[in-house]
N, C-alpha and C. Protein backbone atom coordinates (compact mmCIF):
# COMPACT_ATOMS: atom_id res chain seq x y z
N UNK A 1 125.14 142.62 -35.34
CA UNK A 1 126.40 142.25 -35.94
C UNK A 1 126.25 141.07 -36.90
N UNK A 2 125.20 140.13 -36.68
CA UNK A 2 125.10 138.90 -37.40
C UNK A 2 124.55 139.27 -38.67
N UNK A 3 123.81 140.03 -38.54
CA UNK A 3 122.75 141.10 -40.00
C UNK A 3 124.33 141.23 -41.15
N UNK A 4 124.69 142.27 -40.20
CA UNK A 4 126.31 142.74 -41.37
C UNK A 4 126.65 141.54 -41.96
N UNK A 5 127.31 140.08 -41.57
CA UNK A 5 127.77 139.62 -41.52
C UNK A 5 127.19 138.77 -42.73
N UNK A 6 125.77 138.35 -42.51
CA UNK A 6 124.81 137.83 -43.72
C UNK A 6 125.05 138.54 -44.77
N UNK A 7 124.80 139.79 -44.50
CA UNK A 7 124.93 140.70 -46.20
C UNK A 7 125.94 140.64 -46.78
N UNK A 8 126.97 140.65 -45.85
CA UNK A 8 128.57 140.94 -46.50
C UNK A 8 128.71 139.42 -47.03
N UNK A 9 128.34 138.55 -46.82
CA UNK A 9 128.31 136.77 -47.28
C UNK A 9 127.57 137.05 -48.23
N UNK A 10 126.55 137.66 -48.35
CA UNK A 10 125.49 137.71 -49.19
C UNK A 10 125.81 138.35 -51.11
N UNK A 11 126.65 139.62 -50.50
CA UNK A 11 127.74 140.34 -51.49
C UNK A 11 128.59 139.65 -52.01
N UNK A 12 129.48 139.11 -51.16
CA UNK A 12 130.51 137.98 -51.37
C UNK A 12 130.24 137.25 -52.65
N UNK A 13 129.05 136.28 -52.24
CA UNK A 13 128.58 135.23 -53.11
C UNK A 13 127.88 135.68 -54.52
N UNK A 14 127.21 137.11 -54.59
CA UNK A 14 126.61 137.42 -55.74
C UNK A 14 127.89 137.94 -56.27
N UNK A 15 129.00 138.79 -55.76
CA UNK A 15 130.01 139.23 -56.69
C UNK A 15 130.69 137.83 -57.48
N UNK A 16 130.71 137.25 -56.35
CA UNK A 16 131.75 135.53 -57.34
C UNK A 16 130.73 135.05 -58.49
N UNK A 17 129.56 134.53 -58.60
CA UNK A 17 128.54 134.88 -59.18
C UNK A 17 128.36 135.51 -60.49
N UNK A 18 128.25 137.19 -60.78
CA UNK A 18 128.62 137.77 -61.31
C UNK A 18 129.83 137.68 -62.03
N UNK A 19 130.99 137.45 -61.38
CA UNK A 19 132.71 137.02 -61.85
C UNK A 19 132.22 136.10 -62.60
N UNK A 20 131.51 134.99 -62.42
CA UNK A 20 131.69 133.64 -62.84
C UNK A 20 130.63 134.11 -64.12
N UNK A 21 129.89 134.56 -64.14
CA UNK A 21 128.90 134.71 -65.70
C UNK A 21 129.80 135.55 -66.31
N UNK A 22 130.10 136.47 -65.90
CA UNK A 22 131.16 137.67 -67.25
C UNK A 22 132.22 136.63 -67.56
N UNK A 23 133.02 135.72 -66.90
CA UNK A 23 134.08 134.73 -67.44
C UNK A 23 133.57 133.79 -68.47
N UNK A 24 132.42 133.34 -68.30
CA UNK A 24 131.71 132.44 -68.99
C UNK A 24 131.22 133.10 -70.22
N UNK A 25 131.30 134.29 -70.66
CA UNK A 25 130.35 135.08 -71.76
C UNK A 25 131.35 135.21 -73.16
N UNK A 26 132.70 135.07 -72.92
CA UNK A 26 132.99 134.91 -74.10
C UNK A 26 132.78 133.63 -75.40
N UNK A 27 133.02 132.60 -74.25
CA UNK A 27 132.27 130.84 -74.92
C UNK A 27 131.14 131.14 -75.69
N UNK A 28 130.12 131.65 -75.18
CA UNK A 28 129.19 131.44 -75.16
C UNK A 28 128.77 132.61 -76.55
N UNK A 29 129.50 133.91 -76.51
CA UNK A 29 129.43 134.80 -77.74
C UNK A 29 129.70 134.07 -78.97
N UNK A 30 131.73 133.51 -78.62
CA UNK A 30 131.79 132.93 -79.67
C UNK A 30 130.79 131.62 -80.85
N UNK A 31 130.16 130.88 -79.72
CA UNK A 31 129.32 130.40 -79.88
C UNK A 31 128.38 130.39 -80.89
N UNK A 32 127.87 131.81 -80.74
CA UNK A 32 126.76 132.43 -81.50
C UNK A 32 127.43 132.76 -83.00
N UNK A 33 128.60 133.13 -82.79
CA UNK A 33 129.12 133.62 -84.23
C UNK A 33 129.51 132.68 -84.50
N UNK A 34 129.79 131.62 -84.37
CA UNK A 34 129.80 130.22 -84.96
C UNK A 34 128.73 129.89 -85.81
N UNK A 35 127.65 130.01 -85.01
CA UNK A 35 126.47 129.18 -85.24
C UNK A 35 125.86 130.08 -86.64
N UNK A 36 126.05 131.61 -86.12
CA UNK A 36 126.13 132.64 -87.72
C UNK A 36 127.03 132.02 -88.63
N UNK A 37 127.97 131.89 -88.59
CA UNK A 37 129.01 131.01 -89.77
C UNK A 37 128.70 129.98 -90.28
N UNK A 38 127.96 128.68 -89.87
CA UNK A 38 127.32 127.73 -90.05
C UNK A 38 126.26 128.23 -90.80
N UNK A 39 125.40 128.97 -90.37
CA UNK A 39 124.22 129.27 -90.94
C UNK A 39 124.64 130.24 -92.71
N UNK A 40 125.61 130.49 -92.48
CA UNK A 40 125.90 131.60 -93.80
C UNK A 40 126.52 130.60 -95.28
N UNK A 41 127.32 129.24 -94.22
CA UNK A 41 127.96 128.40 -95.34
C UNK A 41 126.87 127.28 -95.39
N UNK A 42 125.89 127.14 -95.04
CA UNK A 42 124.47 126.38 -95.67
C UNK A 42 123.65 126.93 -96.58
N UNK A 43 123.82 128.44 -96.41
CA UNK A 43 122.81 129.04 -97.64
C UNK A 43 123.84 129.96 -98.64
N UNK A 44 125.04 129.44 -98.32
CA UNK A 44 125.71 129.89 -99.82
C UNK A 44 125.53 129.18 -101.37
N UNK A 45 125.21 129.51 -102.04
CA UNK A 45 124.80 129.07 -103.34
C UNK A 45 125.68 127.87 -103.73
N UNK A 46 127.12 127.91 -103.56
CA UNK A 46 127.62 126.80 -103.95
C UNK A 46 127.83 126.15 -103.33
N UNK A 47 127.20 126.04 -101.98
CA UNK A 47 127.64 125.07 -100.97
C UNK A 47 126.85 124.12 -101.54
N UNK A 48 125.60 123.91 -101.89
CA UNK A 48 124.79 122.20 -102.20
C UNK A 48 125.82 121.89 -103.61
N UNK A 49 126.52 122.31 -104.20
CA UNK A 49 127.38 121.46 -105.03
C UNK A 49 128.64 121.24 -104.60
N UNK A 50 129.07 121.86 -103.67
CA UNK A 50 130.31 121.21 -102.97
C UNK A 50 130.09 119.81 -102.88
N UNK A 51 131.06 118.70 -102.54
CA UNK A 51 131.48 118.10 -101.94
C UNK A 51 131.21 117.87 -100.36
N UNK A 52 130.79 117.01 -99.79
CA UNK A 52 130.35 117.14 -97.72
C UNK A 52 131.51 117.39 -97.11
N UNK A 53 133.09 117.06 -97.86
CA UNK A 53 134.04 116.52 -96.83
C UNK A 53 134.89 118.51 -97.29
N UNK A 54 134.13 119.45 -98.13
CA UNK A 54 134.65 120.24 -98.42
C UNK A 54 133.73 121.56 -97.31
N UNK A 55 132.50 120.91 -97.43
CA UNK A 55 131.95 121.73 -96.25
C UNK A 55 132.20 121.36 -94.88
N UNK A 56 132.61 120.30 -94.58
CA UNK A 56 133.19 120.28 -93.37
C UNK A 56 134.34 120.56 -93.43
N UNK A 57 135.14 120.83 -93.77
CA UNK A 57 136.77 121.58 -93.51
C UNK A 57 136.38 123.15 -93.32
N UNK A 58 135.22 124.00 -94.56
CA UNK A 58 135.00 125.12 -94.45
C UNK A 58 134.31 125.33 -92.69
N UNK A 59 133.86 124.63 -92.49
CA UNK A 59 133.01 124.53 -90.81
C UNK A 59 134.22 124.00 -90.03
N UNK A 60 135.27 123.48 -89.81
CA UNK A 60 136.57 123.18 -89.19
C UNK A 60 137.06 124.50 -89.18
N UNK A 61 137.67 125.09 -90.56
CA UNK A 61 138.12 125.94 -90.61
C UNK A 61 137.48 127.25 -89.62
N UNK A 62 136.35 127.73 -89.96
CA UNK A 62 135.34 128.55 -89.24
C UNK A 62 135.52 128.56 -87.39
N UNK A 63 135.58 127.30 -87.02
CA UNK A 63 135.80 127.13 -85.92
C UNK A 63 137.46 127.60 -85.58
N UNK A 64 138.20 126.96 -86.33
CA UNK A 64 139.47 127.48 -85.91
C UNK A 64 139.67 129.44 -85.71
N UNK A 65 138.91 129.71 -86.92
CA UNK A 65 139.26 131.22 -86.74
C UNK A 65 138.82 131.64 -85.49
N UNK A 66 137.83 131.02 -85.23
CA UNK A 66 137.27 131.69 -83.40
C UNK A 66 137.76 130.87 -81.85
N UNK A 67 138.82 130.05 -82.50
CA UNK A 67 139.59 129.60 -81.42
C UNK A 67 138.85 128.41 -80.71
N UNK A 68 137.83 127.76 -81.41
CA UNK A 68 136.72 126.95 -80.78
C UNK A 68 137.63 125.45 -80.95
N UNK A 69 137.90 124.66 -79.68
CA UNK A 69 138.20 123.19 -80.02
C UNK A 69 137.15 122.53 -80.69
N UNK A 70 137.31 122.41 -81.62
CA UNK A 70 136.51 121.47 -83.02
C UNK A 70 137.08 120.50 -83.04
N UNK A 71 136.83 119.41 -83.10
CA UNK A 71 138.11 118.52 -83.69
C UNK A 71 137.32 117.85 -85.10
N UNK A 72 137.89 117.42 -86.10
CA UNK A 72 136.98 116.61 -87.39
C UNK A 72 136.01 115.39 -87.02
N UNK A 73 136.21 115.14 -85.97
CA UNK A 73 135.15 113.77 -85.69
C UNK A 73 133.60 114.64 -85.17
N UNK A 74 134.15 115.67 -84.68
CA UNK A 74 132.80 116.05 -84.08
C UNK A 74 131.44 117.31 -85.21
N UNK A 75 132.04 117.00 -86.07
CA UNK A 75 131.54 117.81 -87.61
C UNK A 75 130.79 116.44 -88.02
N UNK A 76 129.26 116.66 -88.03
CA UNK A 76 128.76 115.66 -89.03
C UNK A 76 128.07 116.85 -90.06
N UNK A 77 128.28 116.42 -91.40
CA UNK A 77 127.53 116.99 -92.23
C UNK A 77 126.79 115.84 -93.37
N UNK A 78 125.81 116.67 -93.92
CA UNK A 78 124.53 115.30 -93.84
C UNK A 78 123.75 116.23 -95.13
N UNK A 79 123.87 115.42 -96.54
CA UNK A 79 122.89 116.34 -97.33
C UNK A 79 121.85 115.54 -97.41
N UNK A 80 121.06 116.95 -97.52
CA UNK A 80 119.24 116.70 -96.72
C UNK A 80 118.37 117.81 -98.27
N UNK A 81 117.77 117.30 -98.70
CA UNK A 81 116.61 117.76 -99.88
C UNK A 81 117.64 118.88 -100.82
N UNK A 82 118.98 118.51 -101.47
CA UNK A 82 119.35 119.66 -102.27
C UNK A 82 120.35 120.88 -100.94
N UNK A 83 120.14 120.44 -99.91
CA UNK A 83 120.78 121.57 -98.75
C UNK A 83 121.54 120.63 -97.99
N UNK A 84 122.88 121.03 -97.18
CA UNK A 84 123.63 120.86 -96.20
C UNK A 84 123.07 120.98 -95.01
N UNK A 85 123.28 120.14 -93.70
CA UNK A 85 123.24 120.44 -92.92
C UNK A 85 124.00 119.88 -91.91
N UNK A 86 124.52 120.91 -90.93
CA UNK A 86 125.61 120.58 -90.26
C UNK A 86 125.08 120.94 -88.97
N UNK A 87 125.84 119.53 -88.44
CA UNK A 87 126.12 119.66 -86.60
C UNK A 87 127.44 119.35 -86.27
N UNK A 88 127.70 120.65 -84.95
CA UNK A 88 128.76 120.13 -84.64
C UNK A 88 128.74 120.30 -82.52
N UNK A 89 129.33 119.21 -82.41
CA UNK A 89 129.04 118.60 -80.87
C UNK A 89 130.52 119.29 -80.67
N UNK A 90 131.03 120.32 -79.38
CA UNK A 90 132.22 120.31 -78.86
C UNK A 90 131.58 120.58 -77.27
N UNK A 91 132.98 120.48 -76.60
CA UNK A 91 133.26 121.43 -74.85
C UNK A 91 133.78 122.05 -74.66
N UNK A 92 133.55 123.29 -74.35
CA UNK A 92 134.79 123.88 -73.94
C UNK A 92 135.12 124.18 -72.33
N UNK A 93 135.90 123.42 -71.98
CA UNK A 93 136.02 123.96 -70.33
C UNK A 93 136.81 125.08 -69.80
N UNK A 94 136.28 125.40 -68.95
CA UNK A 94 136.30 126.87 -68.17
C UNK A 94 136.67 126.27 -66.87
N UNK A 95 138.03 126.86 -66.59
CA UNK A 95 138.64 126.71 -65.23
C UNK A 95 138.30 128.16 -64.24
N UNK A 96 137.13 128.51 -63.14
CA UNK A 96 136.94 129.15 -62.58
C UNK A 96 137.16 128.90 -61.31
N UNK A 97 138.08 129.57 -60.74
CA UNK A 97 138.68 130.26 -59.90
C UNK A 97 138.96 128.65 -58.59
N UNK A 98 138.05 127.72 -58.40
CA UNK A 98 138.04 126.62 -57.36
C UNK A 98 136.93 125.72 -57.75
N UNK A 99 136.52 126.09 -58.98
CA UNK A 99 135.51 125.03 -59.61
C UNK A 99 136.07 124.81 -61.31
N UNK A 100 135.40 123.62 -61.93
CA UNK A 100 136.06 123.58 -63.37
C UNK A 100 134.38 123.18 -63.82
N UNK A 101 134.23 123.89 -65.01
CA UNK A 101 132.89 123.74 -65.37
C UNK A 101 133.26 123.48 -67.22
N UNK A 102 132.33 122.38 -67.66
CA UNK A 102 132.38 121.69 -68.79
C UNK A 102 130.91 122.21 -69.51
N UNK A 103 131.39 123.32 -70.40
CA UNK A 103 130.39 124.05 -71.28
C UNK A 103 130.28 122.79 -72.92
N UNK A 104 129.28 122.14 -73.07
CA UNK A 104 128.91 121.64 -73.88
C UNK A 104 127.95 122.49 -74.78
N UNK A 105 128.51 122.87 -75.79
CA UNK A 105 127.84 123.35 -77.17
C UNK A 105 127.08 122.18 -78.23
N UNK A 106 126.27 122.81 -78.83
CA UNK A 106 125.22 122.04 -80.07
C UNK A 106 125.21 123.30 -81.13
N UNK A 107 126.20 123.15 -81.83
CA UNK A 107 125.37 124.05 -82.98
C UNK A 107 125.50 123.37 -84.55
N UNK A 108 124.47 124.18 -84.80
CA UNK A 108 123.81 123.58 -86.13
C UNK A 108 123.06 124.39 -87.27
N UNK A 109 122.98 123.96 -88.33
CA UNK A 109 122.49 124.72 -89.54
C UNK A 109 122.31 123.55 -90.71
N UNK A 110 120.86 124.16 -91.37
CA UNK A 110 120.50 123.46 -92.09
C UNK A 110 119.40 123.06 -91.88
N UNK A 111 119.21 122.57 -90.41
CA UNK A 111 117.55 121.81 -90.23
C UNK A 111 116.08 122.49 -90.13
């Protein structure tokens, strides 16, 4: 009876588990297509004659379309040899189910 009892704990804990990575996978997509967006407005032709404070609104903006808390302080952009390059520091927290977990992102383009 104690055998059952392990496995069924055992199930338990890998299904919550499981729950908890598929909840976590949209952050983490958007993420990536961020970090594609970043990477596409560094090697656009007119981005090294922009303005810095014009590529960071286009990288604000970018973030907004994917619903990412950006805020303008956390956008540094930095011209480096003729090229842009941008970092941007956010969190996004994820309230799961009896735990709260603080997803810290780094993405960047340019370096």
């Amino acid at each position: 009876m104690k055998s059952y009892l392990r496995i069924g704990g055992a199930v338990v804990i890998l299904a919550a588990l499981a729950l908890s990575a598929v909840l976590m996978l949209p952050p983490y997509l958007r993420n990536m297509e961020f970090q594609r967006r970043l990477e596409q407005l560094v090697q656009q032709a007119d981005a090294a004659t922009q303005p810095a404070e014009v590529v960071r609104i286009q990288a604000l903006n970018a973030a907004a379309e994917l619903g990412l808390p950006v805020r303008s302080g956390q956008v540094t952009v930095e011209r480096a040899g003729g090229r842009y390059r941008i970092r941007v520091l956010y969190v996004r927290r994820m309230d799961l189910f009896l735990y709260t977990v603080d997803l810290h992102f780094r993405s960047s383009a340019g370096e």
